[in-house]
PDB file of N, CA and C in Angstrom:
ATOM      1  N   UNK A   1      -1.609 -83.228  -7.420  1.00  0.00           N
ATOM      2  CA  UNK A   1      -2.371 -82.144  -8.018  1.00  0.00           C
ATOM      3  C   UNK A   1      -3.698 -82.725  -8.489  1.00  0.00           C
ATOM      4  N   UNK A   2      -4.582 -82.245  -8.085  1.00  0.00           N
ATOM      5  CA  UNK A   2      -6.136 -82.835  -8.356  1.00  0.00           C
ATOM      6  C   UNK A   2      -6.256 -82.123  -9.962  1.00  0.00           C
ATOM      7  N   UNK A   3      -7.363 -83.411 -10.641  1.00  0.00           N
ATOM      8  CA  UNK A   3      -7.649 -83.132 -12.327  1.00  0.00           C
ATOM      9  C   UNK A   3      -8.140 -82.039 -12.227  1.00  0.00           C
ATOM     10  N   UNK A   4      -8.762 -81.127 -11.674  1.00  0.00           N
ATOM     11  CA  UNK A   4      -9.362 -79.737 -12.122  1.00  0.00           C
ATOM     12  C   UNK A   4      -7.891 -78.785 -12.337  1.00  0.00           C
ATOM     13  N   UNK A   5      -7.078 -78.908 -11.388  1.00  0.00           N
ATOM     14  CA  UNK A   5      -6.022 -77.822 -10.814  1.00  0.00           C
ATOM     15  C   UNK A   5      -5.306 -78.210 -12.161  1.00  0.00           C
ATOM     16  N   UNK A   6      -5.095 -79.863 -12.403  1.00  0.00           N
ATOM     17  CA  UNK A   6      -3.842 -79.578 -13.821  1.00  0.00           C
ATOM     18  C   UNK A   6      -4.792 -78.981 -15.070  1.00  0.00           C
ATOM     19  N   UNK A   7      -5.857 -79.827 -15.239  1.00  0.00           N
ATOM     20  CA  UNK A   7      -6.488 -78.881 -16.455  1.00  0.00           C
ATOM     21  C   UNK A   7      -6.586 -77.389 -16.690  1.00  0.00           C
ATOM     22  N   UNK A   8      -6.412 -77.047 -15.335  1.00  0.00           N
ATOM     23  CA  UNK A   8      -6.634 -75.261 -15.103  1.00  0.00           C
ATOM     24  C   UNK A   8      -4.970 -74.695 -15.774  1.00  0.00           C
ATOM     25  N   UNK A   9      -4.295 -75.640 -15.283  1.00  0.00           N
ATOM     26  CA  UNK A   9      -2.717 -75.368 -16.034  1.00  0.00           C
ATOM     27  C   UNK A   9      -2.766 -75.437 -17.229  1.00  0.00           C
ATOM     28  N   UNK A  10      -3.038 -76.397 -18.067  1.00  0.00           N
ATOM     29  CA  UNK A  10      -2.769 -77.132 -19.157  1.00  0.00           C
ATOM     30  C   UNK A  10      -3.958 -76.272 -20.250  1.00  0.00           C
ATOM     31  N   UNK A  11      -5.357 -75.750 -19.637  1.00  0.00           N
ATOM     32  CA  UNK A  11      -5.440 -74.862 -20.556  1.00  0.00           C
ATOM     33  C   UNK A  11      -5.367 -73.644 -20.874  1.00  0.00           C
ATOM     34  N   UNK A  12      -4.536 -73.397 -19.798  1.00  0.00           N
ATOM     35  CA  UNK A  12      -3.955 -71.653 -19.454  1.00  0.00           C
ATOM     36  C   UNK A  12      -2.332 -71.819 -20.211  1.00  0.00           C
ATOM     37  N   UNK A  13      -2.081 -73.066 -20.209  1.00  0.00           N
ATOM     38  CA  UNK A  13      -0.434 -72.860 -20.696  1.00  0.00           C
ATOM     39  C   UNK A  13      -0.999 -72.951 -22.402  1.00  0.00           C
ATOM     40  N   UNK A  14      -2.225 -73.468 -22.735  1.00  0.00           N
ATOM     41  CA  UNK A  14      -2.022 -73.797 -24.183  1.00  0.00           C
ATOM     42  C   UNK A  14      -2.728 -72.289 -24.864  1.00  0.00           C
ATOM     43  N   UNK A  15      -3.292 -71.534 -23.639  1.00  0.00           N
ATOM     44  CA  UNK A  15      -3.960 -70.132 -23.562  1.00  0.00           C
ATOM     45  C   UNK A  15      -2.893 -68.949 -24.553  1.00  0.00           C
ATOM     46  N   UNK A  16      -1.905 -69.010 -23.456  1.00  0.00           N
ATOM     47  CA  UNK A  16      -0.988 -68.650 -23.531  1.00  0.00           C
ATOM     48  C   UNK A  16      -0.070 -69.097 -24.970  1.00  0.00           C
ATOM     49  N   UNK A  17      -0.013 -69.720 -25.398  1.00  0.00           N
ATOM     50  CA  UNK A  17       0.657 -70.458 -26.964  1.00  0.00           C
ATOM     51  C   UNK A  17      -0.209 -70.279 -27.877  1.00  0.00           C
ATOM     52  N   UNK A  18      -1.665 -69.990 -27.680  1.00  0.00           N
ATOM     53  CA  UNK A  18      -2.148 -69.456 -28.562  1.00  0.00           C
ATOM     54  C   UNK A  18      -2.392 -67.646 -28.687  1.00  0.00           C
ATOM     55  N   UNK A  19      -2.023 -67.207 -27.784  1.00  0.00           N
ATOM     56  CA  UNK A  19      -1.984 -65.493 -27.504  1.00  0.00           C
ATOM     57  C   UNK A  19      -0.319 -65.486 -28.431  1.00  0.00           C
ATOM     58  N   UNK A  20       0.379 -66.163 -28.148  1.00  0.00           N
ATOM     59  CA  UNK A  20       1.935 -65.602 -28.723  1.00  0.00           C
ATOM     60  C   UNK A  20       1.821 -66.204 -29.958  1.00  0.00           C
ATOM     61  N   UNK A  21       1.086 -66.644 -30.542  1.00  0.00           N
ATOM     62  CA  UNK A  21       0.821 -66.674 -31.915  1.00  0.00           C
ATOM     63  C   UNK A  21      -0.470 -66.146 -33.048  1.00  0.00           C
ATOM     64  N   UNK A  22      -0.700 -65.483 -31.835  1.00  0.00           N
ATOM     65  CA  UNK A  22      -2.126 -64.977 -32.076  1.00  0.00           C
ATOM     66  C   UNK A  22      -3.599 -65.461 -32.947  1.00  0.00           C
ATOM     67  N   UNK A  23      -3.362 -66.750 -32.164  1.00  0.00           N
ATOM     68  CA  UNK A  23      -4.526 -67.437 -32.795  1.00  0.00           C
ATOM     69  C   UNK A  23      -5.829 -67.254 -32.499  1.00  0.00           C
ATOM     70  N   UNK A  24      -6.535 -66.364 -33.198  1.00  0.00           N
ATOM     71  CA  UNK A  24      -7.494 -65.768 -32.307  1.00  0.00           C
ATOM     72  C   UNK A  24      -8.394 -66.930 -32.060  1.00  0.00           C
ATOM     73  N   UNK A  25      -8.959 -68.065 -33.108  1.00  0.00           N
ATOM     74  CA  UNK A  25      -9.910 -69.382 -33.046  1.00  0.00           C
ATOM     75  C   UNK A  25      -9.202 -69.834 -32.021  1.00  0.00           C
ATOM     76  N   UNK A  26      -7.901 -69.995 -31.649  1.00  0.00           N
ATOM     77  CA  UNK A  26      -8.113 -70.848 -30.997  1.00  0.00           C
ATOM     78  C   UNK A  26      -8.230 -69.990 -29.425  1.00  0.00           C
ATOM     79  N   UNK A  27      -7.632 -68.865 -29.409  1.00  0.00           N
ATOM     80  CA  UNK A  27      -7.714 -68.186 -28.386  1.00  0.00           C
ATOM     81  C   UNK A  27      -9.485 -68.376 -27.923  1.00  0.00           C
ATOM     82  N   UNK A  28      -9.993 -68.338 -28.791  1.00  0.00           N
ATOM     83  CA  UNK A  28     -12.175 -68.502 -28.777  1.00  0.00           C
ATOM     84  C   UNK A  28     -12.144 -70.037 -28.113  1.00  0.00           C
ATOM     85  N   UNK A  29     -11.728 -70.559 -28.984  1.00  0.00           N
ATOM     86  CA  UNK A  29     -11.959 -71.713 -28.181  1.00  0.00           C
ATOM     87  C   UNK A  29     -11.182 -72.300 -26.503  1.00  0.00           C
ATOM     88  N   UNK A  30     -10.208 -71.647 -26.114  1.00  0.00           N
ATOM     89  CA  UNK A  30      -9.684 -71.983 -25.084  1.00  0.00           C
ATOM     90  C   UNK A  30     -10.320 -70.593 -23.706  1.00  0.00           C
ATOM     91  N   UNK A  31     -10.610 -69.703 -24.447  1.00  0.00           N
ATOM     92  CA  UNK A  31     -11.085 -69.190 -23.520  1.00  0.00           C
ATOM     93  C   UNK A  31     -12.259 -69.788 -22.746  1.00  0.00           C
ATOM     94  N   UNK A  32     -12.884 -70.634 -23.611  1.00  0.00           N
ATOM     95  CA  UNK A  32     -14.235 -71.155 -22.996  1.00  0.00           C
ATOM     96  C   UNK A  32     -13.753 -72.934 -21.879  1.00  0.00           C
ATOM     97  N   UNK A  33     -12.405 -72.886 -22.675  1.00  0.00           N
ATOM     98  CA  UNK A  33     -12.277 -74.420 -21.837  1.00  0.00           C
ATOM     99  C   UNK A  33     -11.459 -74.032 -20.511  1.00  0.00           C
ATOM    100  N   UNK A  34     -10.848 -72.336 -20.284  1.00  0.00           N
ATOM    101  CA  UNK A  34     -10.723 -71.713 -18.997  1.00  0.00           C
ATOM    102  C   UNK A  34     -11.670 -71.594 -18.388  1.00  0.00           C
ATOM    103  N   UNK A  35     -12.580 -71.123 -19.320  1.00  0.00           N
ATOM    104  CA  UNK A  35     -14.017 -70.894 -17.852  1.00  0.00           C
ATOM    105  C   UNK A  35     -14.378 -71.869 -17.477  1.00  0.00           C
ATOM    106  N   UNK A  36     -14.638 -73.063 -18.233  1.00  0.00           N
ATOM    107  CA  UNK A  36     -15.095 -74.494 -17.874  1.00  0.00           C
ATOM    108  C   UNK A  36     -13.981 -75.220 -16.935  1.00  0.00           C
ATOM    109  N   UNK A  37     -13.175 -74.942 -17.028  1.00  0.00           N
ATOM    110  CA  UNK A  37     -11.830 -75.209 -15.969  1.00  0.00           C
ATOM    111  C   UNK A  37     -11.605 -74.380 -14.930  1.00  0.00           C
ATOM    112  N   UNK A  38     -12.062 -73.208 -14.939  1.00  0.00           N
ATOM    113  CA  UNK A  38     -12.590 -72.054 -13.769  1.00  0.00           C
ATOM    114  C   UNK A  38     -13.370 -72.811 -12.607  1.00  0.00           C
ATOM    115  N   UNK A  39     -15.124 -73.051 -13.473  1.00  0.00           N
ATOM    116  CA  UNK A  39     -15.897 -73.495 -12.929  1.00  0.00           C
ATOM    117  C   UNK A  39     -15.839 -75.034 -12.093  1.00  0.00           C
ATOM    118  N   UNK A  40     -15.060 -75.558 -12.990  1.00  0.00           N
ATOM    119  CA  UNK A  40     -14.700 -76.816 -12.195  1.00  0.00           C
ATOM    120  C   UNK A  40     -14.060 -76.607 -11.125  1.00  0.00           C
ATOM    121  N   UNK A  41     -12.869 -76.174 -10.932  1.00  0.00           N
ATOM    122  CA  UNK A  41     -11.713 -76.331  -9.798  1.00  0.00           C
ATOM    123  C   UNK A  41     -12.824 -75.665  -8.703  1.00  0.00           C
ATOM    124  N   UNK A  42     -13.673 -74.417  -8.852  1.00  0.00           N
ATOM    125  CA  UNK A  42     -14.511 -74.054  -7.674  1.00  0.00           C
ATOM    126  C   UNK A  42     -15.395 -74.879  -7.193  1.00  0.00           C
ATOM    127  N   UNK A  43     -15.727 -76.102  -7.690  1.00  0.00           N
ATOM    128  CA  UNK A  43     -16.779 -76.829  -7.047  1.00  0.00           C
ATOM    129  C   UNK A  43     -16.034 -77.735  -6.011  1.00  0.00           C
ATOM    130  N   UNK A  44     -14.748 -78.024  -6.794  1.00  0.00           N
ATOM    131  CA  UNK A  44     -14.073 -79.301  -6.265  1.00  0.00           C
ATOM    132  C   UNK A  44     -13.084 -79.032  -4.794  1.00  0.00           C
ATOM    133  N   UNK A  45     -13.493 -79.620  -4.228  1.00  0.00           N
ATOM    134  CA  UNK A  45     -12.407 -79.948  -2.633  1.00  0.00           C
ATOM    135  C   UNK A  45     -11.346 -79.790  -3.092  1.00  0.00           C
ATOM    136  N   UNK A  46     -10.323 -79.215  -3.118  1.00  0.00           N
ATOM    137  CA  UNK A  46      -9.051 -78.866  -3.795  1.00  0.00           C
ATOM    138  C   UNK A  46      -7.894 -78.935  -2.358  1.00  0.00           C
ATOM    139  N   UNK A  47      -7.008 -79.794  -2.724  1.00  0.00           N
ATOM    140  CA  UNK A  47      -5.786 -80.377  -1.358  1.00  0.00           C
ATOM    141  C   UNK A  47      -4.963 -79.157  -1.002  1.00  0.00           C
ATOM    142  N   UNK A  48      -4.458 -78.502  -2.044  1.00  0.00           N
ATOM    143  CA  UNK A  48      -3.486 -78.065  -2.063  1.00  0.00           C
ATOM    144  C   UNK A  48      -3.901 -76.249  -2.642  1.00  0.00           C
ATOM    145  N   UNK A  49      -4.361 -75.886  -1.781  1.00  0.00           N
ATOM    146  CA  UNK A  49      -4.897 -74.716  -1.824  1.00  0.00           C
ATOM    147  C   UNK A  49      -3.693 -73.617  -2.473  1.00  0.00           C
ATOM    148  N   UNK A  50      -2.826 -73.416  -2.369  1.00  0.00           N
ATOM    149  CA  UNK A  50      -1.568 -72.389  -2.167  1.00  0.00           C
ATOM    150  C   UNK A  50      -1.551 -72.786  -3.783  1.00  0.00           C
ATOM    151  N   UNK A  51      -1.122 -73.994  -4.072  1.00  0.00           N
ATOM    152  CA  UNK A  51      -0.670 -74.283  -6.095  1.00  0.00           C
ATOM    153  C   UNK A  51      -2.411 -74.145  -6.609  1.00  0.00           C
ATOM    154  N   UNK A  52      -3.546 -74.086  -5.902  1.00  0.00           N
ATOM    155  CA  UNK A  52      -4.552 -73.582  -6.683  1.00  0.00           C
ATOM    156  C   UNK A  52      -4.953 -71.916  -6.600  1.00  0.00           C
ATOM    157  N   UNK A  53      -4.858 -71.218  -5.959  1.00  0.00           N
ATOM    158  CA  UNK A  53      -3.985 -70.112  -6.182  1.00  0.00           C
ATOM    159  C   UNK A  53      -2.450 -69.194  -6.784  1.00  0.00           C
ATOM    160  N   UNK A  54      -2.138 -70.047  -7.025  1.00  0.00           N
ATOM    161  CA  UNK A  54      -0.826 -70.380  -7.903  1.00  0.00           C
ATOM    162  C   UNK A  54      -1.090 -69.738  -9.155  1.00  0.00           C
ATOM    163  N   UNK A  55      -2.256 -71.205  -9.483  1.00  0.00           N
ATOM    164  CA  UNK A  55      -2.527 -71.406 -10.892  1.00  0.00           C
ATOM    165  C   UNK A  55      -3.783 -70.061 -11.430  1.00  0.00           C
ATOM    166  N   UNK A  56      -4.181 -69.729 -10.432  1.00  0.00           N
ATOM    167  CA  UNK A  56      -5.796 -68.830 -10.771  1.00  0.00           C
ATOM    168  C   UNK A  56      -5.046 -67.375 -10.682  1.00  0.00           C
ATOM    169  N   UNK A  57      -3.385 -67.429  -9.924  1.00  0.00           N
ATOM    170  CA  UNK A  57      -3.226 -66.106 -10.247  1.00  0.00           C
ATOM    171  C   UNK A  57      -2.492 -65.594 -11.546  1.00  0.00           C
ATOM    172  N   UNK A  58      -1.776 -67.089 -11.923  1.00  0.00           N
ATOM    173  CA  UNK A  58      -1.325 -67.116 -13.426  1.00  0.00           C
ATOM    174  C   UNK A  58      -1.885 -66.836 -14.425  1.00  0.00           C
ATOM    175  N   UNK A  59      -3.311 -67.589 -13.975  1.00  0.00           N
ATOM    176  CA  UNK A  59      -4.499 -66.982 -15.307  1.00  0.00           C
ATOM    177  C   UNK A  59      -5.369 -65.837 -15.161  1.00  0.00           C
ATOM    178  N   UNK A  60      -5.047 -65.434 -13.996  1.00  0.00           N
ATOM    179  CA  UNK A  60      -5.414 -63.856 -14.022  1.00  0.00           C
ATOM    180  C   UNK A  60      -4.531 -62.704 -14.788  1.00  0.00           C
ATOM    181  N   UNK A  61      -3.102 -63.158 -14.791  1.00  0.00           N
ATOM    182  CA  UNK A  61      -1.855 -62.412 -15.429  1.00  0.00           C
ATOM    183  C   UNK A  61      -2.593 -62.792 -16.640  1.00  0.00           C
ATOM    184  N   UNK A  62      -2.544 -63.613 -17.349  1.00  0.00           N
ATOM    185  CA  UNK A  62      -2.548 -64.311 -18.682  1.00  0.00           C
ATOM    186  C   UNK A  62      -3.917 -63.286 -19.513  1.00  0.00           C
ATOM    187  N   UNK A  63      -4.776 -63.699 -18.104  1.00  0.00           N
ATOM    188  CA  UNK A  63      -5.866 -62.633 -19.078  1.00  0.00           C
ATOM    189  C   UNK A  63      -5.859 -61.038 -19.156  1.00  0.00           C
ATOM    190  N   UNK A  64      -5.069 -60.678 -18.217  1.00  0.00           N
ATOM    191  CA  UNK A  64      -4.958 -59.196 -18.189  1.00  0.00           C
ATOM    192  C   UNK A  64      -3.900 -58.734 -19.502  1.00  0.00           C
ATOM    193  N   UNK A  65      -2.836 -59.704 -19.584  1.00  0.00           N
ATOM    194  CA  UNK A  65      -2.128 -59.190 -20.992  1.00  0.00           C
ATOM    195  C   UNK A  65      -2.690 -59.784 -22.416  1.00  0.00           C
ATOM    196  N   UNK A  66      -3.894 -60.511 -22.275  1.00  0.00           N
ATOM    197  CA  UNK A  66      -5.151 -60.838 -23.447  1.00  0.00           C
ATOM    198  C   UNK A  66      -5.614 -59.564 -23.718  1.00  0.00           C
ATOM    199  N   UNK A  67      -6.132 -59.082 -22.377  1.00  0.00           N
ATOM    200  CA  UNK A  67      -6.971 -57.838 -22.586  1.00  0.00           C
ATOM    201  C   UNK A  67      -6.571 -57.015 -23.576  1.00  0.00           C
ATOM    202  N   UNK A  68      -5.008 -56.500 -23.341  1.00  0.00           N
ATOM    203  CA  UNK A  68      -3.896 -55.800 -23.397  1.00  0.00           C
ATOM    204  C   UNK A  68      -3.614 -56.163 -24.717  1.00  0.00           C
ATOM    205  N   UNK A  69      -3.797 -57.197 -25.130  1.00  0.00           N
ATOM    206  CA  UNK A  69      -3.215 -56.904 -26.926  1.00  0.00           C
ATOM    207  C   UNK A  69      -4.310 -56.422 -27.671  1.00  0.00           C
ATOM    208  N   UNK A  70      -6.332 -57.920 -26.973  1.00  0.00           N
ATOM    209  CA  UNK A  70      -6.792 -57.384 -27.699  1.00  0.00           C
ATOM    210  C   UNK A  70      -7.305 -55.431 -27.913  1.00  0.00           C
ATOM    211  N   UNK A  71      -7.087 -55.173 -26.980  1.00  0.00           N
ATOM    212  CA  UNK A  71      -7.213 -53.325 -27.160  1.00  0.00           C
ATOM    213  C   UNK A  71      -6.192 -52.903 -28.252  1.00  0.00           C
ATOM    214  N   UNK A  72      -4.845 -53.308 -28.134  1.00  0.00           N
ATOM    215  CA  UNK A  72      -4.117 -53.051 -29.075  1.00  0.00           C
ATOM    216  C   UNK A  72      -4.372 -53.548 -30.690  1.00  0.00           C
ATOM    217  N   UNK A  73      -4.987 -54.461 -30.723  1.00  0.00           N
ATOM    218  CA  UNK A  73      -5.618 -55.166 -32.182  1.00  0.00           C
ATOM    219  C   UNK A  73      -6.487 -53.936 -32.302  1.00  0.00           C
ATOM    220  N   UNK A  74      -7.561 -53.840 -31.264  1.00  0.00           N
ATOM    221  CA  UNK A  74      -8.349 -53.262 -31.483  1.00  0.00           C
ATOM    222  C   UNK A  74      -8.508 -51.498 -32.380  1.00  0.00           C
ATOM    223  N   UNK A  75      -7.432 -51.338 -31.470  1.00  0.00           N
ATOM    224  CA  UNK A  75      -7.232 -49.572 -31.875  1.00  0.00           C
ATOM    225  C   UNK A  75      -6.317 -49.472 -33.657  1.00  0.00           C
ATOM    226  N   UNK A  76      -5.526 -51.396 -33.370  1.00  0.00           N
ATOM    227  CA  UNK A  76      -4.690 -51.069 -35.144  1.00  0.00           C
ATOM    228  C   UNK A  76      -5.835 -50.978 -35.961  1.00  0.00           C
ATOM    229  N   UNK A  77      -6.962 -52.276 -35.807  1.00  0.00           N
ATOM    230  CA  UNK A  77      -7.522 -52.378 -36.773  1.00  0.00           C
ATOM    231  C   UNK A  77      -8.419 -51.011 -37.035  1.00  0.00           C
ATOM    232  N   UNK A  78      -8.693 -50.217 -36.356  1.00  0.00           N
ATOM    233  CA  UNK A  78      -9.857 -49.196 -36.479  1.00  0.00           C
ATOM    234  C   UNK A  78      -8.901 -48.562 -37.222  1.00  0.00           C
ATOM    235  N   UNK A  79      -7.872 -48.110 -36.690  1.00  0.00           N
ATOM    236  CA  UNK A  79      -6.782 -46.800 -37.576  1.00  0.00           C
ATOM    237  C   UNK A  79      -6.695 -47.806 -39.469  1.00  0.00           C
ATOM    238  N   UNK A  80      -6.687 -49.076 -39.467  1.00  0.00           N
ATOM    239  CA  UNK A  80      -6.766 -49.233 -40.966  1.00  0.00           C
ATOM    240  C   UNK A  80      -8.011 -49.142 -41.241  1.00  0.00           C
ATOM    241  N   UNK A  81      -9.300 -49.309 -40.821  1.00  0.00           N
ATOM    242  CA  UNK A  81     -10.295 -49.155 -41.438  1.00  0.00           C
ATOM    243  C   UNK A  81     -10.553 -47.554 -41.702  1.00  0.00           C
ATOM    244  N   UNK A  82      -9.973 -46.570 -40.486  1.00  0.00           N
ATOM    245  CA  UNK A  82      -9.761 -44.727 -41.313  1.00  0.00           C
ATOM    246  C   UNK A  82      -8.966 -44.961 -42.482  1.00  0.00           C
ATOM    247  N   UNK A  83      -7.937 -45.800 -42.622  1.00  0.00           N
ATOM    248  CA  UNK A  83      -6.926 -45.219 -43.617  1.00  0.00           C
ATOM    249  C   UNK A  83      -8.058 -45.803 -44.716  1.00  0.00           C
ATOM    250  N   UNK A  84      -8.389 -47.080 -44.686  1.00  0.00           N
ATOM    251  CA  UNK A  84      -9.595 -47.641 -45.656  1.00  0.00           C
ATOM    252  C   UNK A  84     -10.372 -46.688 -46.054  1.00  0.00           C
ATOM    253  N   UNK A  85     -11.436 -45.928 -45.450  1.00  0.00           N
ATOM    254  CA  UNK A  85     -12.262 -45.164 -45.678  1.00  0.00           C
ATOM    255  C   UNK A  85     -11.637 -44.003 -46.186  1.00  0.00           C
ATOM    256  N   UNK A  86     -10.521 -43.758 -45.418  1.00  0.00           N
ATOM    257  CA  UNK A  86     -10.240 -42.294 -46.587  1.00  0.00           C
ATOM    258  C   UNK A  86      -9.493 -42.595 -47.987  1.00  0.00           C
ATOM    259  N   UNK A  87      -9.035 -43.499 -47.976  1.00  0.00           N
ATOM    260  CA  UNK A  87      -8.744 -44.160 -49.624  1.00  0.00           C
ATOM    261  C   UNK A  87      -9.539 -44.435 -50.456  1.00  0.00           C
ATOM    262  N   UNK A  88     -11.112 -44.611 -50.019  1.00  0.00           N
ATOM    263  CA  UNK A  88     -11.668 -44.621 -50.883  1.00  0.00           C
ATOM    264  C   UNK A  88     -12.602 -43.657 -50.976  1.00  0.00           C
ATOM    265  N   UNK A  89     -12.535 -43.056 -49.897  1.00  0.00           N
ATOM    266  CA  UNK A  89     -13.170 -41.257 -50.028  1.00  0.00           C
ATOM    267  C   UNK A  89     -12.389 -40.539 -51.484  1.00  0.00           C
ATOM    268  N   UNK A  90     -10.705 -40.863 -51.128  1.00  0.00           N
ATOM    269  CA  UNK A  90     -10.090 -40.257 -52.239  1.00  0.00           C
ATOM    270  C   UNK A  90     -10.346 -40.996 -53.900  1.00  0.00           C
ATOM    271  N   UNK A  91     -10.625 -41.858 -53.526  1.00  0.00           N
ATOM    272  CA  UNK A  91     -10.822 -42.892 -55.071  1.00  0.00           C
ATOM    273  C   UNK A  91     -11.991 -41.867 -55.742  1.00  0.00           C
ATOM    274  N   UNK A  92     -13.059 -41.827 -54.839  1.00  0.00           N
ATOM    275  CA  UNK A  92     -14.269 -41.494 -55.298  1.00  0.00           C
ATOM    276  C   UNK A  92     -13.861 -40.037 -55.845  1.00  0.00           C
ATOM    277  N   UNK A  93     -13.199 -39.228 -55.418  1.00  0.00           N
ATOM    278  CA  UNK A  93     -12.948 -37.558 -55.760  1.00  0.00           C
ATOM    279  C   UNK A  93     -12.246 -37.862 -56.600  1.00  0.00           C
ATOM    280  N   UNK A  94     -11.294 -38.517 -57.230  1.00  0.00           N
ATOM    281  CA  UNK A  94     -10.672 -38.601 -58.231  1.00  0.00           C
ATOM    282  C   UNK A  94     -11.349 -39.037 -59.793  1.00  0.00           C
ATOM    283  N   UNK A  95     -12.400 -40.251 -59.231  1.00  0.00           N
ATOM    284  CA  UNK A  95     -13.209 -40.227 -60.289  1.00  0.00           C
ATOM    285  C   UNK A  95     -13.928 -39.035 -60.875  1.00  0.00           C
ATOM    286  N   UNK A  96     -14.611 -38.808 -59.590  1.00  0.00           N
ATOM    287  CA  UNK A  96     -15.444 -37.634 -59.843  1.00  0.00           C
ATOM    288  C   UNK A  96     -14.956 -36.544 -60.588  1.00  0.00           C
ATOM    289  N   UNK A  97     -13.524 -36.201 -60.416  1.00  0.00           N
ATOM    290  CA  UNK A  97     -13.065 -35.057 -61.355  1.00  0.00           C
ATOM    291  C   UNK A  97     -12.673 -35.861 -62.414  1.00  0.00           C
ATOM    292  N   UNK A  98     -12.377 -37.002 -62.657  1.00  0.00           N
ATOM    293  CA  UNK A  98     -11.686 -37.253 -63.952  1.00  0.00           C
ATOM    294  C   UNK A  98     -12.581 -38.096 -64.888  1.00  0.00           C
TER     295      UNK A  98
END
C-alpha cells in the first residue's frame, strides 16, 4: 500500500472516531488532513488502483453521513436558539407587566 493510500485510511479512520464522538475541533482539523490526503494520493502513481478506490469510496460514505449529522446539529441548534428567543421574549413581558 503506497504512503498516500494508508494516510488516506488512517485519516478517514481517525475522521470517523472523531464524528462518533463528535468532536467537532477535531473533526476541523482532520477534515483538512483528508483534503491534504485527497490531494496527495491524486498526484501519486498509485499500484493498486481497486484498494485506492476502496479507500476514496469509504471517505465518500464517511462524508456523506458528516453531512448528515452536521444538518441535524444544525436544525437542533436553531430550534434551541427559537426556544432561546422566545424565553426571553417571555422574560421581557413578564417584567413589563410586573
Amino acid at each position: 500500500m503506497s504512503t498516500s493510500v494508508q494516510r488516506l485510511e488512517e485519516t478517514g479512520s481517525a475522521l470517523r472516531q472523531a464524528l462518533a464522538s463528535r468532536d467537532w475541533a477535531a473533526i476541523g482539523e482532520l477534515d483538512l488532513q483528508c483534503r491534504q490526503a485527497v490531494d496527495d494520493v491524486m498526484v501519486e502513481s498509485v499500484a493498486d488502483e481497486a484498494l485506492l478506490r476502496a479507500r476514496m469510496q469509504e471517505l465518500l460514505d464517511l462524508y456523506r453521513e458528516l453531512v448528515n449529522l452536521c444538518q441535524v446539529e444544525q436544525r437542533r441548534l436553531a430550534q434551541e436558539m427559537v426556544q432561546l428567543n422566545q424565553s426571553k421574549q417571555s422574560a421581557k413581558v413578564y417584567q413589563f407587566l410586573s
